[in-house]
N, C-alpha and C. Protein backbone atom coordinates (compact mmCIF):
# COMPACT_ATOMS: atom_id res chain seq x y z
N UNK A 1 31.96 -51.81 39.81
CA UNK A 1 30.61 -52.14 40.23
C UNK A 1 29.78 -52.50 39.00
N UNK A 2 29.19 -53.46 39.06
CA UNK A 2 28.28 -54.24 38.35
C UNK A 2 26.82 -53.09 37.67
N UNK A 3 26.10 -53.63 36.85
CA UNK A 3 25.31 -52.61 35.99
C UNK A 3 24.18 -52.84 36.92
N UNK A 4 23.07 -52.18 37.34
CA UNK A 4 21.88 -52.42 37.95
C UNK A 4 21.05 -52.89 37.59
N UNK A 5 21.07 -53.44 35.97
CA UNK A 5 20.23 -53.95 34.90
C UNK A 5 21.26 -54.66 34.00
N UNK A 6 20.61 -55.56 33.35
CA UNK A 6 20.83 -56.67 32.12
C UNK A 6 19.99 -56.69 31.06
N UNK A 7 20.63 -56.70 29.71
CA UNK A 7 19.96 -56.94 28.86
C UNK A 7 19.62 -58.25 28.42
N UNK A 8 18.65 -58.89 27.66
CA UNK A 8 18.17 -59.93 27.15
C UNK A 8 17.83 -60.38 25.88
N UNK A 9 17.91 -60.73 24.96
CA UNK A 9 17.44 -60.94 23.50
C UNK A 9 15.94 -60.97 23.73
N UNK A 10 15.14 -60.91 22.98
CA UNK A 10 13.37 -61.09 22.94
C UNK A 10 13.12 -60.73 21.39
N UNK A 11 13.31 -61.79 20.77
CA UNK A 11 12.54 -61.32 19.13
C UNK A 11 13.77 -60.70 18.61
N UNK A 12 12.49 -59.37 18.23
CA UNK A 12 12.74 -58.37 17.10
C UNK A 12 13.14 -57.06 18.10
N UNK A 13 12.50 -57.32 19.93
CA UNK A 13 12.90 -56.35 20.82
C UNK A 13 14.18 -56.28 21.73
N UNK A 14 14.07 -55.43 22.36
CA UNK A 14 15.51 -55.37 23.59
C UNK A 14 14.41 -55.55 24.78
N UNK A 15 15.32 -56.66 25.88
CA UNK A 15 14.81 -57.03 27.20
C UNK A 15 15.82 -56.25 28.00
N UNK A 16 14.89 -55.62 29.22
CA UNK A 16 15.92 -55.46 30.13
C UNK A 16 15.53 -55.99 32.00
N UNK A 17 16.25 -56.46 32.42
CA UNK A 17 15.69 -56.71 33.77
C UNK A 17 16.52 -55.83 34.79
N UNK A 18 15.75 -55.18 35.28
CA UNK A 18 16.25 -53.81 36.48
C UNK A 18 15.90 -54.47 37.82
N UNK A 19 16.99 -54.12 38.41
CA UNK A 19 16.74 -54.33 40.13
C UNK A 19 17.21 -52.74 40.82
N UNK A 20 16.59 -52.88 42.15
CA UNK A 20 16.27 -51.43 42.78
C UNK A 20 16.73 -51.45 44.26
N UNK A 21 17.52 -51.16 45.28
CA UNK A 21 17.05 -51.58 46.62
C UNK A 21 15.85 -50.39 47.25
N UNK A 22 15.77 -49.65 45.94
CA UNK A 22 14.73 -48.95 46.51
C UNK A 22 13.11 -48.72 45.28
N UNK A 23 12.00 -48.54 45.12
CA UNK A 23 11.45 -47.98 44.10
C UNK A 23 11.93 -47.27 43.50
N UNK A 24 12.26 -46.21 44.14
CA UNK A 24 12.81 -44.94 43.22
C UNK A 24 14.32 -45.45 42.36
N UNK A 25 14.87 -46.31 43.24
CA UNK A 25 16.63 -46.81 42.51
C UNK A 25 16.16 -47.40 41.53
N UNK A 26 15.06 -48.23 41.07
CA UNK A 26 14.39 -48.82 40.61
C UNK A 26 14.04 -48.30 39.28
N UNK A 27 13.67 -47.13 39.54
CA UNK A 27 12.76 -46.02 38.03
C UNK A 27 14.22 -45.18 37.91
N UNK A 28 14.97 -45.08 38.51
CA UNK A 28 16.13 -44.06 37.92
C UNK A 28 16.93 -45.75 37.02
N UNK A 29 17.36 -46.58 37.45
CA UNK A 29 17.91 -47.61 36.71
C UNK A 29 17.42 -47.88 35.52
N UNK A 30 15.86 -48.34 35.22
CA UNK A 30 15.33 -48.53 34.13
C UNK A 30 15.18 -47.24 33.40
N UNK A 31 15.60 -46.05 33.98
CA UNK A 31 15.63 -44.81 32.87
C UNK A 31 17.43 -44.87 32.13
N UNK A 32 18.10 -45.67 33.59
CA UNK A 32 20.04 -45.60 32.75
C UNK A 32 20.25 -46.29 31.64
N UNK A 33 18.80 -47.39 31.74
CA UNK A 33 18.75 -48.79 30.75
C UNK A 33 18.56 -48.16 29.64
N UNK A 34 17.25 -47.17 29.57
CA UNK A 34 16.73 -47.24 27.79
C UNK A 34 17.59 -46.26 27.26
N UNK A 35 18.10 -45.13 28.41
CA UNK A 35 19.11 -44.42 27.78
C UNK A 35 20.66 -44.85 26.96
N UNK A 36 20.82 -45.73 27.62
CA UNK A 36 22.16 -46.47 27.27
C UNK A 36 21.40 -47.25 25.62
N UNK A 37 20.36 -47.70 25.70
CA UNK A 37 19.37 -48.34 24.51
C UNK A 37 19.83 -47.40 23.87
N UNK A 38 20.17 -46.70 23.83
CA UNK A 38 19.85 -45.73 22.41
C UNK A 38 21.06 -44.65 22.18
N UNK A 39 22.31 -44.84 23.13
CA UNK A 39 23.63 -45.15 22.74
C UNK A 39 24.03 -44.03 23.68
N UNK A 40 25.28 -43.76 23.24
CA UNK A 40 25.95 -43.14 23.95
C UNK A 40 25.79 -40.76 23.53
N UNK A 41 24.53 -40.92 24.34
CA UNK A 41 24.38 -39.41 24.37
C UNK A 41 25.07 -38.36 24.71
N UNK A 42 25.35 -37.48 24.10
CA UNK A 42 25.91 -36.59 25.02
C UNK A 42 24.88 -35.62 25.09
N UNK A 43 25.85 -33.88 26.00
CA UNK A 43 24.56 -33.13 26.08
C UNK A 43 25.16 -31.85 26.08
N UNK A 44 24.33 -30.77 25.62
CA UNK A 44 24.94 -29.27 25.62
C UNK A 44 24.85 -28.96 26.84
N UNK A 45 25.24 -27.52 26.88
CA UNK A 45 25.66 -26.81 28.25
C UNK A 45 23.99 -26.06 28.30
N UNK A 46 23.08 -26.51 27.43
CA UNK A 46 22.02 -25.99 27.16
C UNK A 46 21.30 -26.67 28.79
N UNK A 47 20.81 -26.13 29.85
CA UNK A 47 19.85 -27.02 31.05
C UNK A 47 18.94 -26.53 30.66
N UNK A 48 18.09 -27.95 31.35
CA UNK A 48 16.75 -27.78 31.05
C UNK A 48 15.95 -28.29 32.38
N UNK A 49 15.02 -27.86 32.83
CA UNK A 49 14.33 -29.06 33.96
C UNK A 49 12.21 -28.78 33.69
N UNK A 50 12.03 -29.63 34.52
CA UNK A 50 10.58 -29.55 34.44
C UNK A 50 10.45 -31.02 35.56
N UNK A 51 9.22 -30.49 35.32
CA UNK A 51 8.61 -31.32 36.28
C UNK A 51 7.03 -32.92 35.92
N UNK A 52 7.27 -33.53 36.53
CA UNK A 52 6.45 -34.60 35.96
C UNK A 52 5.68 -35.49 37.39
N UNK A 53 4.75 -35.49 36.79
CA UNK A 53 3.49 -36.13 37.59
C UNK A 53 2.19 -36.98 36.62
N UNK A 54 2.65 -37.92 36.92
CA UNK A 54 1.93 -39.35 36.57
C UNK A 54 0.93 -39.75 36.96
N UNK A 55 -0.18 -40.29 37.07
CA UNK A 55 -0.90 -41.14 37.95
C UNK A 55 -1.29 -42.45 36.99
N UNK A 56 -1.35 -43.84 37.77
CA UNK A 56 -1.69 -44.83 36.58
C UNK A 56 -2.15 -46.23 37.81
N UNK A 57 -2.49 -47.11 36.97
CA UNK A 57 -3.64 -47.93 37.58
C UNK A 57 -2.49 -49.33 38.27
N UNK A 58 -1.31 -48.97 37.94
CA UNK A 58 -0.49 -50.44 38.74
C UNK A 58 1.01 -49.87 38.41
N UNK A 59 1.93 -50.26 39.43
CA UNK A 59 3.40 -49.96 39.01
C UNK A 59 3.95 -50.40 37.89
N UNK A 60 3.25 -51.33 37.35
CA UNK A 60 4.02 -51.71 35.82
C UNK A 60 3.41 -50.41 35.39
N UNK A 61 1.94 -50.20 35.19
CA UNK A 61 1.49 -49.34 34.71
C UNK A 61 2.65 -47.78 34.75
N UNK A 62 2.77 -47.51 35.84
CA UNK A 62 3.63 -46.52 36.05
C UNK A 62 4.81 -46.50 35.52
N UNK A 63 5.60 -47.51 35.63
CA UNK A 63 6.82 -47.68 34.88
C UNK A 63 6.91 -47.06 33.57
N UNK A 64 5.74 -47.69 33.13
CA UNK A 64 5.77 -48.07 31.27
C UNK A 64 5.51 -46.40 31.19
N UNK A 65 4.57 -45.70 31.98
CA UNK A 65 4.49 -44.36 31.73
C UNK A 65 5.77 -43.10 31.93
N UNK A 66 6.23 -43.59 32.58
CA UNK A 66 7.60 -43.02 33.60
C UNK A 66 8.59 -43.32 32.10
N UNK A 67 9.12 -44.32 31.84
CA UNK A 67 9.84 -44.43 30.77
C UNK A 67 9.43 -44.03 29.65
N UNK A 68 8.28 -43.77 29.53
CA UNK A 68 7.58 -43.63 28.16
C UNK A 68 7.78 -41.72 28.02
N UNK A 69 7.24 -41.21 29.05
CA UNK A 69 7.61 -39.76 29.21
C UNK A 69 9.16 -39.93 28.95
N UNK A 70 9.90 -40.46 29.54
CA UNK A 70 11.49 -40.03 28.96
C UNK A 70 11.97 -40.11 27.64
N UNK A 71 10.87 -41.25 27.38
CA UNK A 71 11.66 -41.37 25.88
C UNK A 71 10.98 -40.53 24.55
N UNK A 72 10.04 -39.86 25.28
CA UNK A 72 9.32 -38.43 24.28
C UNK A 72 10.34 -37.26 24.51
N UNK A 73 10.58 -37.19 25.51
CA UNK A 73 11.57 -35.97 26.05
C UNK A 73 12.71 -36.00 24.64
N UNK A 74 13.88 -37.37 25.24
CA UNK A 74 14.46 -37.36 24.12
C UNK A 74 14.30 -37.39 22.51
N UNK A 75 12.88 -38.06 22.11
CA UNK A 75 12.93 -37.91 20.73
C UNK A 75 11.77 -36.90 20.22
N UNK A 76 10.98 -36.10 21.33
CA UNK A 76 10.49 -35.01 20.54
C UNK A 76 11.13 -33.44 20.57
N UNK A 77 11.54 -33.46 21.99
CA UNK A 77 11.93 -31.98 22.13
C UNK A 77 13.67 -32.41 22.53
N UNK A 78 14.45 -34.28 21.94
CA UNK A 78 15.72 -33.67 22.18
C UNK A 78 16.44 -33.60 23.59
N UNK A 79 15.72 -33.88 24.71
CA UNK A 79 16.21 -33.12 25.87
C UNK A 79 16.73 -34.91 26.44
N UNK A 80 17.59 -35.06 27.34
CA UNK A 80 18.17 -35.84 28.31
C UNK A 80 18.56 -35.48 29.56
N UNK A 81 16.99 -36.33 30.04
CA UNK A 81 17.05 -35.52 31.76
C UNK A 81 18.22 -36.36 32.41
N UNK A 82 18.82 -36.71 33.10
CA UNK A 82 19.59 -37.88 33.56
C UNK A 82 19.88 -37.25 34.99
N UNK A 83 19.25 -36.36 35.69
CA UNK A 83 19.26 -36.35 37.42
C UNK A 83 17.68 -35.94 37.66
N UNK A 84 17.34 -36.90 38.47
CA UNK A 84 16.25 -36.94 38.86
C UNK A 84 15.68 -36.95 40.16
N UNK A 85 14.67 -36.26 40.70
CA UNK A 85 14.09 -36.15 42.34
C UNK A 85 12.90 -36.28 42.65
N UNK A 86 12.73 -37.46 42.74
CA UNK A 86 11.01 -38.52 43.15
C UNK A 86 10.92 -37.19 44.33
N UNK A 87 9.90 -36.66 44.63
CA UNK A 87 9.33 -36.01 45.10
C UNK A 87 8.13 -36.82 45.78
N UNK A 88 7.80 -37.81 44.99
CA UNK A 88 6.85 -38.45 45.33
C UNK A 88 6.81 -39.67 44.33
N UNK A 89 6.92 -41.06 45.17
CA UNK A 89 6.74 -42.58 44.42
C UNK A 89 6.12 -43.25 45.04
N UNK A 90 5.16 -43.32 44.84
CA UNK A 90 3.81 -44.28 46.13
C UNK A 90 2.70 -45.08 44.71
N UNK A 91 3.23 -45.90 44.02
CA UNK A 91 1.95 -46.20 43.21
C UNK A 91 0.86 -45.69 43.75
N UNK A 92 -0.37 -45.37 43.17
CA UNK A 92 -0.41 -45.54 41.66
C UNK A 92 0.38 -43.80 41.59
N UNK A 93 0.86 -43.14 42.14
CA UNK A 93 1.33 -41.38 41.78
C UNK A 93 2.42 -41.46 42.12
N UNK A 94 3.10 -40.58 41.16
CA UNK A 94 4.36 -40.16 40.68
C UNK A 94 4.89 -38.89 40.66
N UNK A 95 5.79 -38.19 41.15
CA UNK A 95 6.12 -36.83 40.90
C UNK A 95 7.25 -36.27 41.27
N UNK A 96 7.85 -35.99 39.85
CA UNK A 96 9.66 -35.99 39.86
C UNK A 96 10.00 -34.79 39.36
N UNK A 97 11.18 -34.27 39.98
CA UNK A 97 11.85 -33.30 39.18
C UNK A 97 13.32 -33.61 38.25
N UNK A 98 12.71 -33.25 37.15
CA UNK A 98 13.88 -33.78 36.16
C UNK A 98 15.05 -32.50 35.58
N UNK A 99 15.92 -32.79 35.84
CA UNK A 99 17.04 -31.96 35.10
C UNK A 99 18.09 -32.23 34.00
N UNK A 100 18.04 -31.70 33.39
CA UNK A 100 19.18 -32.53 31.82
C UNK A 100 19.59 -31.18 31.26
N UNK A 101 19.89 -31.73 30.17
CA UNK A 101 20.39 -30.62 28.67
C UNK A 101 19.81 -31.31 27.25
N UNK A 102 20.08 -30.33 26.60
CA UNK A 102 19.56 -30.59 25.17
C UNK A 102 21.10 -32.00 24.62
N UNK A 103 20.36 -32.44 23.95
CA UNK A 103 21.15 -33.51 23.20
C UNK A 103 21.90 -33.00 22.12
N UNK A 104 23.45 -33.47 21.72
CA UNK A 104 24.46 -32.99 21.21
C UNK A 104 24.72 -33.91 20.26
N UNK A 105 23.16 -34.14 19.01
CA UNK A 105 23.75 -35.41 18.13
C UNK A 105 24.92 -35.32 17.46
N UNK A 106 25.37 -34.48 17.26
CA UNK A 106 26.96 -34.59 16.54
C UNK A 106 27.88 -34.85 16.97
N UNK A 107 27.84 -34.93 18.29
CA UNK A 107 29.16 -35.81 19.34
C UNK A 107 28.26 -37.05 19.94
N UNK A 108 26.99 -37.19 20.08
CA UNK A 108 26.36 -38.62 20.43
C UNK A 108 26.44 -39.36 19.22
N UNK A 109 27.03 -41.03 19.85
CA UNK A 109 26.83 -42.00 19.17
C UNK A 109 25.60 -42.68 19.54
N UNK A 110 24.43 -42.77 18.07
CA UNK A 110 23.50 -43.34 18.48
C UNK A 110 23.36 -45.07 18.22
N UNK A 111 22.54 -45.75 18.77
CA UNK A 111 22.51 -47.19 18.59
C UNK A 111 21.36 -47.76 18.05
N UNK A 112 20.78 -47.71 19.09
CA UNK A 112 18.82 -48.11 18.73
C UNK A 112 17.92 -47.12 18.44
N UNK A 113 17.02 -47.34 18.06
CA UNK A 113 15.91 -46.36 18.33
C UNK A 113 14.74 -47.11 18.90
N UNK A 114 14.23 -46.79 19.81
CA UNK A 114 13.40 -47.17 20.62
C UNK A 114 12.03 -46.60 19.75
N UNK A 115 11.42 -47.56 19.45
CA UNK A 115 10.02 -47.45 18.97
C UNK A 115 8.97 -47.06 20.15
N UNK A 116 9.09 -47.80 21.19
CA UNK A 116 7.97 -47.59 22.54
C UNK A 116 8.55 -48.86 23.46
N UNK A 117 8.09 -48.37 24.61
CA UNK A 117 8.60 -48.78 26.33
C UNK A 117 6.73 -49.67 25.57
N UNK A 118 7.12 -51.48 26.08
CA UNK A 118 5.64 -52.18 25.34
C UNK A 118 5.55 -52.84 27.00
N UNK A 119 4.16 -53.23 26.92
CA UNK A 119 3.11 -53.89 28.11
C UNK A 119 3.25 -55.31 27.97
N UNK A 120 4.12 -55.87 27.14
CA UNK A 120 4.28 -56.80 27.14
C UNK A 120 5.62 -57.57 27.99
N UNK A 121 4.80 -58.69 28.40
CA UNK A 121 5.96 -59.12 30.17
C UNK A 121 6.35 -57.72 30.34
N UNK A 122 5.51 -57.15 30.84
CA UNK A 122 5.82 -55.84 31.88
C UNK A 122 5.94 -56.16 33.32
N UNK A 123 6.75 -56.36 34.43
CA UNK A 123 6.53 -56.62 35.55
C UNK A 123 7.46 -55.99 36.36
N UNK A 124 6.90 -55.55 37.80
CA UNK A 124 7.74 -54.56 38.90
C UNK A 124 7.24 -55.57 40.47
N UNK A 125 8.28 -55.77 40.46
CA UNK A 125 7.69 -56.70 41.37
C UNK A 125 8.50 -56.47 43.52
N UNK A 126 8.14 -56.54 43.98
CA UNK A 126 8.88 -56.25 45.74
C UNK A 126 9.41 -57.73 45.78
N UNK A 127 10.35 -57.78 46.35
CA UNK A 127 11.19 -58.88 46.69
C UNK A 127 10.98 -59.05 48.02
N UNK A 128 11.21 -60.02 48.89
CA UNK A 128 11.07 -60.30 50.50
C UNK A 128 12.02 -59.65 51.06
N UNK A 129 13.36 -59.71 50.41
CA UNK A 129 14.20 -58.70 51.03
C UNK A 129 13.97 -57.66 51.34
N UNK A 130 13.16 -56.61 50.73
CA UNK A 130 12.72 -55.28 50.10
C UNK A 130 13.36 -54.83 49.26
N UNK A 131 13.98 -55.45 48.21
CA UNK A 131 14.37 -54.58 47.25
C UNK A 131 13.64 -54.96 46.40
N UNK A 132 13.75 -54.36 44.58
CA UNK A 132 12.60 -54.17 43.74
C UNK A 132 13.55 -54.64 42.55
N UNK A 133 12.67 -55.23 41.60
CA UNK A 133 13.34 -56.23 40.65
C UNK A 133 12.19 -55.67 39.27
N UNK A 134 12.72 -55.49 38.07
CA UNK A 134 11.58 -55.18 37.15
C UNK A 134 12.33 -55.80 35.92
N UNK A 135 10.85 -56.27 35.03
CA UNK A 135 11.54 -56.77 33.27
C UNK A 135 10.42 -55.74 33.04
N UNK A 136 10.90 -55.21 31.71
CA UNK A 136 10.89 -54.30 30.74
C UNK A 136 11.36 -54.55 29.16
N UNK A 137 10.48 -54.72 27.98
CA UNK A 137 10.51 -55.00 26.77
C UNK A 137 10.09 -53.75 26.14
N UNK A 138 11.36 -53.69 25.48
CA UNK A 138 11.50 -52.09 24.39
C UNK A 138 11.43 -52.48 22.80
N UNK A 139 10.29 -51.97 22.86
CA UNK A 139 10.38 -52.16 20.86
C UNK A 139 11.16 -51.55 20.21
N UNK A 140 12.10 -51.98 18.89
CA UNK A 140 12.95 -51.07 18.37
C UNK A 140 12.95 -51.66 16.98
């Protein structure tokens, strides 16, 4: 089975374009994207979970926040949530329960480093079908 996202050249950044048949397939895909961005993680037997609630002024808006919280997770406190439970996805509010482990840099191979999830060509867009299609530009 095929990746749910593609990457793209852009500059000096990484492009990625995510498709969803659902919102939520949508924000878990563009979280498999930046994770894979930044290589192949592993994780201790260390769990961790918490909880997250967003509110923001447009679904790009949300996105960029949604990814942006993940990618503090991993580079301040370390942690890689990678199962996740929308509790609630209704632009403009958000509210997920995240579960992971602590990160195992000595057996992760890293790749990129993601500088910031950018507003630039940010777009989440509904398809006529109903499924959900998003580009996303990662500074690195």
């Amino acid at each position: 089975m095929s990746k749910p996202y593609e990457f793209f050249e852009h500059t000096a950044d990484i492009g990625v374009h995510v498709a969803g048949r659902t919102l939520q397939e949508l924000f878990t895909d563009a979280e498999r994207a930046v994770y894979e961005t930044l290589g192949d993680l592993q994780k201790t037997e260390d769990k961790r979970q918490k909880t997250v609630e967003l509110r923001a002024e447009s679904r790009e808006d949300l996105l960029h926040d949604w990814l942006t919280e993940l990618l503090y997770e991993v580079e301040a406190n370390h942690v890689l949530y990678d199962e996740i439970e929308f509790t609630k996805l209704t632009p403009p509010h958000l509210v997920a329960a995240l579960h992971g482990c602590s990160i195992d840099f000595a057996r992760s191979k890293t790749n990129q480093e993601i500088k910031a999830v950018t507003y630039h060509q940010l777009r989440v867009e509904a398809l006529p079908d109903g499924t959900w299609r998003a580009r996303v530009i990662l500074d690195v």
